[in-house]
Structure formats: structure tokens, C-alpha cells
Protein backbone atom coordinates (compact mmCIF):
# COMPACT_ATOMS: atom_id res chain seq x y z
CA UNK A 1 22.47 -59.35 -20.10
CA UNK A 2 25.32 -57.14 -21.28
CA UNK A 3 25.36 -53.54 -20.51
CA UNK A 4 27.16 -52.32 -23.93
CA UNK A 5 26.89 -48.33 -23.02
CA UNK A 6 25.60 -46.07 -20.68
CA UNK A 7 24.75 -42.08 -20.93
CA UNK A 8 22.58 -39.89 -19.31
CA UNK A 9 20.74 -42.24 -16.96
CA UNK A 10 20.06 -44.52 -19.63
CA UNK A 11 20.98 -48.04 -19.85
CA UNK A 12 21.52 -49.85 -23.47
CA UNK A 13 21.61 -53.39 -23.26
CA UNK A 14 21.50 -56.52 -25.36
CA UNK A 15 21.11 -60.76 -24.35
CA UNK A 16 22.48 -63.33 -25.82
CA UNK A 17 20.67 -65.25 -27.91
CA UNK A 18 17.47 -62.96 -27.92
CA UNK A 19 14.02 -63.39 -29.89
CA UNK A 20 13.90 -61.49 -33.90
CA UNK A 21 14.45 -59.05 -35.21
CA UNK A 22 17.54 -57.76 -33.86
CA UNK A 23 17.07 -55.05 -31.25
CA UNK A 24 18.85 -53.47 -28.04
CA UNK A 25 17.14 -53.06 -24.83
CA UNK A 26 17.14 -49.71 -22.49
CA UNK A 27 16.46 -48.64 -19.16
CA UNK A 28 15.83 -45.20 -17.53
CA UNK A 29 14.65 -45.22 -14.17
CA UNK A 30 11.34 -47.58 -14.37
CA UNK A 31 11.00 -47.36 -17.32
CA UNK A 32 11.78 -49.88 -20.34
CA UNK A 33 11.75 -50.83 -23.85
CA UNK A 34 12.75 -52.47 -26.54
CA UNK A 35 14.72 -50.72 -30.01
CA UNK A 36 15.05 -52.25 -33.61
CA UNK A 37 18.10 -51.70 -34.27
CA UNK A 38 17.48 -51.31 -38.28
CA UNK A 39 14.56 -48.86 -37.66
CA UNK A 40 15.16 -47.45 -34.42
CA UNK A 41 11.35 -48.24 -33.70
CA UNK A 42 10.10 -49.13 -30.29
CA UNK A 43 8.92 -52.49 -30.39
CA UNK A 44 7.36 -53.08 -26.34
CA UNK A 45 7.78 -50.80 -23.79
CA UNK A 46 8.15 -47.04 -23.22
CA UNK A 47 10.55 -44.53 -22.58
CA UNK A 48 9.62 -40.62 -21.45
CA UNK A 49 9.86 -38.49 -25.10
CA UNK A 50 12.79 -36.54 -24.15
CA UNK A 51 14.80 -39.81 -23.21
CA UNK A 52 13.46 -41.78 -26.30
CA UNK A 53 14.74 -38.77 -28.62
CA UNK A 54 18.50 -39.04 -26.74
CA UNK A 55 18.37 -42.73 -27.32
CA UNK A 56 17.89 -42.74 -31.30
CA UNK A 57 20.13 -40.23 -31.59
CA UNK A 58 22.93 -42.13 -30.13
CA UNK A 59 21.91 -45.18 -31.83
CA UNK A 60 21.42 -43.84 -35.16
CA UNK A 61 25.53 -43.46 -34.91
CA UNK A 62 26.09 -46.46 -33.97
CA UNK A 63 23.28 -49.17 -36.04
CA UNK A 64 26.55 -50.60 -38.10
CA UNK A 65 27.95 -51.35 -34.16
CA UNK A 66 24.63 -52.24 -32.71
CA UNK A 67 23.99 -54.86 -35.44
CA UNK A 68 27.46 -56.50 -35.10
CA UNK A 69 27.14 -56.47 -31.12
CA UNK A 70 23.76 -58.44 -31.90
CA UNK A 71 25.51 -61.03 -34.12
CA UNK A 72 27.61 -61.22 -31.48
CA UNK A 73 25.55 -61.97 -29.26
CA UNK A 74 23.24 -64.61 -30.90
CA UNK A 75 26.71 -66.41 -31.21
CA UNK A 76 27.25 -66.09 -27.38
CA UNK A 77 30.12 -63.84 -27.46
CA UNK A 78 30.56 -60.85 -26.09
CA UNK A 79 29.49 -57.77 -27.45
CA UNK A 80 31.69 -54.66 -27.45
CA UNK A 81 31.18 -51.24 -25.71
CA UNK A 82 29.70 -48.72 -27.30
């Protein structure tokens, strides 16, 4: 699975050709969990508050990115840095 960034500990990630809707994965420490990349909503896992807040704020910079990287991805290609 791609890494496409990494800040603070954290760990943003996305596979190819991954299950609806479109969504990035993260990991801090232990702990896991899957975004949606349209409504930043955690759709399985967790993350510790403080960590979850750092992530959506980064993301909600970068959905426009996010979504292309997952297009990307569901068409096996690689998906840019972030």
C-alpha cells in the first residue's frame, strides 16, 4: 500500500484498487482507521482525538489531491505525495 504523506507520527496511506467509497487509510502507533475522503468521516477504526483532529485538518487541504490519488489508484498507478 502506498505511503502518500507522513507528519507527526502519522501515516496516510491508500491501496490500489480498494473497496467504496473512496477513502485514505492512517496509522499512529497501534492505532488505525479508515477516512472518507469527501467527508473526512471515520469509517472503521480509531485514532486518539488529538491525532484524529491533526489528520482532518491536513486532509481538508488536500480532498481535491486525495480524491485524484484514489483515482489513481483504482487504475493501479501510482499516487502522488502529498
Amino acid at each position: 500500500m502506498p505511503t502518500i504523506a507522513e507528519f507527526g507520527g502519522v501515516r496516510v496511506m491508500m491501496f490500489h484498487r480498494d473497496h467504496l467509497p473512496p477513502h485514505f487509510h492512517v496509522e499512529y502507533g497501534d492505532d488505525e482507521a479508515e477516512l472518507a475522503i469527501a467527508t473526512l468521516e471515520v469509517l472503521a477504526g480509531s485514532l486518539p482525538p488529538a491525532v484524529l483532529r491533526k489528520v482532518r485538518e491536513w486532509a481538508s487541504t488536500r480532498q481535491a489531491a486525495l480524491a485524484l490519488n484514489w483515482v489513481k489508484c483504482q487504475s493501479h498507478m501510482q499516487p502522488d505525495k502529498l
